[in-house]
Protein backbone atom coordinates (compact mmCIF):
# COMPACT_ATOMS: atom_id res chain seq x y z
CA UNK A 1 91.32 102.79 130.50
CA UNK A 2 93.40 105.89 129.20
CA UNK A 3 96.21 105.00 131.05
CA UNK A 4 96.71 101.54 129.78
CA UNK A 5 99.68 100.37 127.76
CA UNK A 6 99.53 100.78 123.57
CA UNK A 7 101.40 97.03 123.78
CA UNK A 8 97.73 95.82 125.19
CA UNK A 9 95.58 97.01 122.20
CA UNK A 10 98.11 96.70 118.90
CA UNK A 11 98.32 94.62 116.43
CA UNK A 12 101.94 92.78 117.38
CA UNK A 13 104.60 91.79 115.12
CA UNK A 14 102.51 93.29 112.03
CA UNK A 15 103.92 92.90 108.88
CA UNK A 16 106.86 95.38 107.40
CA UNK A 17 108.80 95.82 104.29
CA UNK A 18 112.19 96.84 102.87
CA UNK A 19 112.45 100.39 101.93
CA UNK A 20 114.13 98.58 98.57
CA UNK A 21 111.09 97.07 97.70
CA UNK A 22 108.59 98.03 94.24
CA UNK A 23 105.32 99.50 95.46
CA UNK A 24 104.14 96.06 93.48
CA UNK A 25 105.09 94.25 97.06
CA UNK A 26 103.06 97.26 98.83
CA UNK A 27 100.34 96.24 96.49
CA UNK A 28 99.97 92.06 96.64
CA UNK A 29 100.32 92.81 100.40
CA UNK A 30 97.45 95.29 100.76
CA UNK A 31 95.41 93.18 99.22
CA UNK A 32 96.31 89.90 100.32
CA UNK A 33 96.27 90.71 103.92
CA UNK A 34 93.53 93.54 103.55
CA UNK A 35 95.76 96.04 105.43
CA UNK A 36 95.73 99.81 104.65
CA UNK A 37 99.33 100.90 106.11
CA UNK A 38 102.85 98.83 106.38
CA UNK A 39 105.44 99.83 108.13
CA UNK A 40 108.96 100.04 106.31
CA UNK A 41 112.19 99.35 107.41
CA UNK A 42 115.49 98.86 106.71
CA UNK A 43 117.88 96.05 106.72
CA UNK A 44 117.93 96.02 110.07
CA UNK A 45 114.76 96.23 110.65
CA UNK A 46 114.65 99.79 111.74
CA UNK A 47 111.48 101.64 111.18
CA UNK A 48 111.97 104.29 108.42
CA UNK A 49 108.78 105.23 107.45
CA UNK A 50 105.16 103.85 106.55
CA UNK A 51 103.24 103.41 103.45
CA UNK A 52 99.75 103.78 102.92
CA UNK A 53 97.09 102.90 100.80
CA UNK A 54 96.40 106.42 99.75
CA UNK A 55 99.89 106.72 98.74
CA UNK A 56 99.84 103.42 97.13
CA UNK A 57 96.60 105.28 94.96
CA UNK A 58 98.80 108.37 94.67
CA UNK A 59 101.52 106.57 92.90
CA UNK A 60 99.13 104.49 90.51
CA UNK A 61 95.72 104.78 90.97
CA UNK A 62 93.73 101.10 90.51
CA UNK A 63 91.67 100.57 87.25
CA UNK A 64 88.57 98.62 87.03
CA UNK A 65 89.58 95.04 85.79
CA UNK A 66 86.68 92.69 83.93
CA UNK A 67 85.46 91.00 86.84
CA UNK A 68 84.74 94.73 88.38
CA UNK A 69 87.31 94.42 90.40
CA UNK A 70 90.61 97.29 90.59
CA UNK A 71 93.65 96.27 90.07
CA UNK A 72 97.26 98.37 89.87
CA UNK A 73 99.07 97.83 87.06
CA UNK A 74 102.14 96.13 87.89
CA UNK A 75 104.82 97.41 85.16
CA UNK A 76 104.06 100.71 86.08
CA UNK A 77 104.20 100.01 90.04
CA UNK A 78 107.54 98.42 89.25
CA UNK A 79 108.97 101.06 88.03
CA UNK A 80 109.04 102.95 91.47
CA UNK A 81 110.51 101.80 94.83
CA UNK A 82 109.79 102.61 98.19
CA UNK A 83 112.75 104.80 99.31
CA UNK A 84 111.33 107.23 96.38
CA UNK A 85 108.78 108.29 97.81
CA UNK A 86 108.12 107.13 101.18
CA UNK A 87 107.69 109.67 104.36
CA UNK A 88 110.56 109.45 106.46
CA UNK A 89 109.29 111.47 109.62
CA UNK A 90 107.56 109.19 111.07
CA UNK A 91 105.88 109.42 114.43
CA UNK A 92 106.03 105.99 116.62
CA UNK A 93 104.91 105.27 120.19
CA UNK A 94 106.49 102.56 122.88
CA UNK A 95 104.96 99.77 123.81
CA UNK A 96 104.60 101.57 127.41
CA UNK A 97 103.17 104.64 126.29
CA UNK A 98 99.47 105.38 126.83
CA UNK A 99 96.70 104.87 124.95
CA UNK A 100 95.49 108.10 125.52
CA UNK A 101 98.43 109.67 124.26
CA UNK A 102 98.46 107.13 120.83
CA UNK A 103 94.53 108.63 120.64
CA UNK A 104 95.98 112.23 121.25
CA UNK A 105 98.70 112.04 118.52
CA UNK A 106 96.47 109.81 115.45
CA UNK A 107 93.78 112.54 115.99
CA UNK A 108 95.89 116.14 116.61
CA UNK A 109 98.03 114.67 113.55
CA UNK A 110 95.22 113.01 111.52
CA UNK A 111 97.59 109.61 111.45
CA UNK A 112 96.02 106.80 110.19
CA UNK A 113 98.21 104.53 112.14
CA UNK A 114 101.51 104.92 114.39
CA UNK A 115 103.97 102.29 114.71
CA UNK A 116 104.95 100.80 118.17
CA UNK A 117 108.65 100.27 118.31
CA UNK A 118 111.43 98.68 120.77
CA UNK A 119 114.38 100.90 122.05
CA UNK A 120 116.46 99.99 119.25
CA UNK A 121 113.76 101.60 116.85
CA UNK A 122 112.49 98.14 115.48
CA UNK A 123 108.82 97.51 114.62
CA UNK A 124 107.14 95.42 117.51
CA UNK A 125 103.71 96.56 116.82
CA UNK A 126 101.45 98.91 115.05
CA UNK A 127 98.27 100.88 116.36
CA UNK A 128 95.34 101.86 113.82
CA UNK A 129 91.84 103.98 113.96
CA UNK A 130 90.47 100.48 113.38
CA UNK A 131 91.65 99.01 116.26
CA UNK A 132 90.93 102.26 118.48
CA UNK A 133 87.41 102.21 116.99
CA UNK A 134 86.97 98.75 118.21
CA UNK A 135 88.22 100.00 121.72
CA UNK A 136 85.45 102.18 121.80
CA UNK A 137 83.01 100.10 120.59
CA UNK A 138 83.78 97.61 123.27
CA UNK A 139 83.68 100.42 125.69
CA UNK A 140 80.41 101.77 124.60
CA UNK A 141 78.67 98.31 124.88
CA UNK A 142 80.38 97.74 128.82
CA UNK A 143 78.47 101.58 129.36
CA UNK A 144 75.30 99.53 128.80
């Protein structure tokens, strides 16, 4: 199992946005698609960096609406864009490489996700603790 490909267990062709995008498209997307971490890229599609929902919270924290639910204020995430403030050393894996190493690297450098990119640095896929905790879950249940 440790020495199978990342390409087998990540989420493919996840979603990704424009460094010039507000952090109110970081925002409708988190919540729409119930994602914690998005990839961004330039023009070209070439992976710069990734965004988080903790730095989403970091930039504006949510507020409790009237139906109990939070909500970001969108003025005030308007008024900053990504290439303000997102990390742009960020650590990606191949498809190829193993999932041992992707486990190695997301828990050595407490990453909450790594992108998977293609040779010419574009986003093909993206690995998360969610989807590692599912492999071991599913590995767990075959012990039994």
């Amino acid at each position: 199992m440790k020495n199978r490909p990342v390409k087998e267990f990540m989420v493919k062709d996840p979603i990704t946005l424009n460094i010039d995008e507000s952090f109110c498209s970081v925002a409708e997307i988190f919540k729409e698609k119930d994602i914690r971490h998005l990839p961004i890229v330039n023009s070209s599609g070439v992976i710069l960096g990734v965004i988080s929902q903790r730095d989403l919270n970091r930039i504006a924290s949510p507020e409790k609406g009237p139906d109990g639910q939070y909500v970001y204020d969108a003025d005030k995430l308007s008024q900053f864009i990504l290439k303000q403030h997102v990390i742009q050393k960020v650590i990606t894996l191949s498809p190829e490489d193993t999932i041992e190493k992707a486990t190695e690297l997301m828990a050595m450098k407490k990453l909450g996700c790594i992108p998977v990119v293609d040779k010419e640095e574009h986003v093909v896929g993206i690995l998360t603790v969610v989807d590692l905790l599912k492999l071991l879950l599913k590995i767990l249940r075959e012990q039994n």
